[in-house]
C-alpha atoms as a PDB file:
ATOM      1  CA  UNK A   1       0.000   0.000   0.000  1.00  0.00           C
ATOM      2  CA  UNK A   2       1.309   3.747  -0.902  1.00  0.00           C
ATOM      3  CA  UNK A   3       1.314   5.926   1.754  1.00  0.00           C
ATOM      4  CA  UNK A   4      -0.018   8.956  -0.158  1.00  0.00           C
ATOM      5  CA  UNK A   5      -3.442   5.992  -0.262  1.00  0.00           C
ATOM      6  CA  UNK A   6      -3.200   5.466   3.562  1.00  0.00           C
ATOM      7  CA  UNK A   7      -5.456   8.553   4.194  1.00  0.00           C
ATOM      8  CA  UNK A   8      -8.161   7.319   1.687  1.00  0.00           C
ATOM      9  CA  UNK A   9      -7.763   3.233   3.320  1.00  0.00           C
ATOM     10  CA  UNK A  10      -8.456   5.129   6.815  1.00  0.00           C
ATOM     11  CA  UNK A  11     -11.683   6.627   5.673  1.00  0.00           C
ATOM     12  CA  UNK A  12     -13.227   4.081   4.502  1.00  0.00           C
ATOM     13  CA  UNK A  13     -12.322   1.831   7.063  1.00  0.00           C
ATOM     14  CA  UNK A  14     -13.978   4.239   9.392  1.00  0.00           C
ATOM     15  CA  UNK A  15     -17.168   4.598   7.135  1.00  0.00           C
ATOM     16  CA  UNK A  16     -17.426   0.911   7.535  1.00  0.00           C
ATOM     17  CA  UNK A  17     -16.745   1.157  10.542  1.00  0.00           C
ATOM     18  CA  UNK A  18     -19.803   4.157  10.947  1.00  0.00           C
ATOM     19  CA  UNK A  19     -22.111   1.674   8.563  1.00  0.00           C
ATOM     20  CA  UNK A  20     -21.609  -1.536  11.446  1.00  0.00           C
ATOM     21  CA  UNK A  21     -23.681   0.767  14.171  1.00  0.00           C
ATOM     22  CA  UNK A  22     -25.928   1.128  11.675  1.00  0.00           C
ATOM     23  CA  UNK A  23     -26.631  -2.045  10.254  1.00  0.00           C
ATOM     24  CA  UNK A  24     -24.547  -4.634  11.974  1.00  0.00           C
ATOM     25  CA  UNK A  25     -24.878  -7.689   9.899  1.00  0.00           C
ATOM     26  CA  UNK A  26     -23.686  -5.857   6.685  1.00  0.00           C
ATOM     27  CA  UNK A  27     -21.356  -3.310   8.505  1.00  0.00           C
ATOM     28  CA  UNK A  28     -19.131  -6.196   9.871  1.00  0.00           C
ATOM     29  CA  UNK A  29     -19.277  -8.203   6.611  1.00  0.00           C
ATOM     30  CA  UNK A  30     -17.711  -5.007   4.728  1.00  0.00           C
ATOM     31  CA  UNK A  31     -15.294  -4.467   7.578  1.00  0.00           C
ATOM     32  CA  UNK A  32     -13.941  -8.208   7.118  1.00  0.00           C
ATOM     33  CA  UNK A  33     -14.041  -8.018   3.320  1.00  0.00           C
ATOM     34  CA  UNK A  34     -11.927  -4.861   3.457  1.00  0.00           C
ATOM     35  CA  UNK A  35      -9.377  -6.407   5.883  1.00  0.00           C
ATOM     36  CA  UNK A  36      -6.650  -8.979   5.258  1.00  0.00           C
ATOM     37  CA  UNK A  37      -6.380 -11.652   7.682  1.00  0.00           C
ATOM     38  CA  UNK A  38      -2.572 -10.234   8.781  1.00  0.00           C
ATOM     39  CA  UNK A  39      -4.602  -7.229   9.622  1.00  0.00           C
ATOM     40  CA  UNK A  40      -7.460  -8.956  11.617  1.00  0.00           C
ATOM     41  CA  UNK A  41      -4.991 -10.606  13.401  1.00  0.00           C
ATOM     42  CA  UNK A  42      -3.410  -7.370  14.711  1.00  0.00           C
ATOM     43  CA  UNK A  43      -6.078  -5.632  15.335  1.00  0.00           C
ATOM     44  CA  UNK A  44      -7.612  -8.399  17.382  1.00  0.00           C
ATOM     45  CA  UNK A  45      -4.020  -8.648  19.262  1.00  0.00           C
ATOM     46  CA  UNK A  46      -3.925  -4.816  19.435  1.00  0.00           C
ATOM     47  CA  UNK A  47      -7.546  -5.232  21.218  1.00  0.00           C
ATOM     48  CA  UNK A  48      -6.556  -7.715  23.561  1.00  0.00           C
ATOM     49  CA  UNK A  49      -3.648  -6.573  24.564  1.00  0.00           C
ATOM     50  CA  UNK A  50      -5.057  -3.101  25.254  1.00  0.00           C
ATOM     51  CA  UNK A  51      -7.829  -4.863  27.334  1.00  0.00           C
ATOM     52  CA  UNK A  52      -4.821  -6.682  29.519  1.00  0.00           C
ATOM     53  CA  UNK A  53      -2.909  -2.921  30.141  1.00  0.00           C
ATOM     54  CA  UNK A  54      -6.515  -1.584  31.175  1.00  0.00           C
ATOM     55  CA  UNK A  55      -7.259  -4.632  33.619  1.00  0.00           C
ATOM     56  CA  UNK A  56      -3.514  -4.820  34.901  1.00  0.00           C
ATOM     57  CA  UNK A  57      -3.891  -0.509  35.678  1.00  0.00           C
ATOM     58  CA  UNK A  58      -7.045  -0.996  37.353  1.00  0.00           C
ATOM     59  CA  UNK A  59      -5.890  -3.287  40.204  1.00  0.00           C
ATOM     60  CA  UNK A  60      -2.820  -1.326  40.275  1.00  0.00           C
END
């Protein structure tokens, strides 16, 4: 992917992202057309890990 594109990928992603409140069903379809599975994968780390920092600062 160009980087100069990155803005435009973003948008959309965020538009599907808009569309999934919406209308789940089709929202979330879109949103895991539009997404590789490397991608998935990271985001669903990125998710969990965030969840573990939040849990670990909380009984801090």
């Amino acid at each position: 992917m160009k980087l100069e594109r990155l803005g435009d990928a973003v948008v959309g992603t965020v538009g599907d992202a808009a569309g999934a409140v919406v209308d789940p069903r089709a929202g979330l379809g879109r949103i895991r057309a539009a997404m590789s599975s490397r991608a998935l994968i990271g985001v669903a780390a990125a998710l969990v890990a965030g969840y573990l920092v939040g849990r670990l600062r909380r009984h801090a």
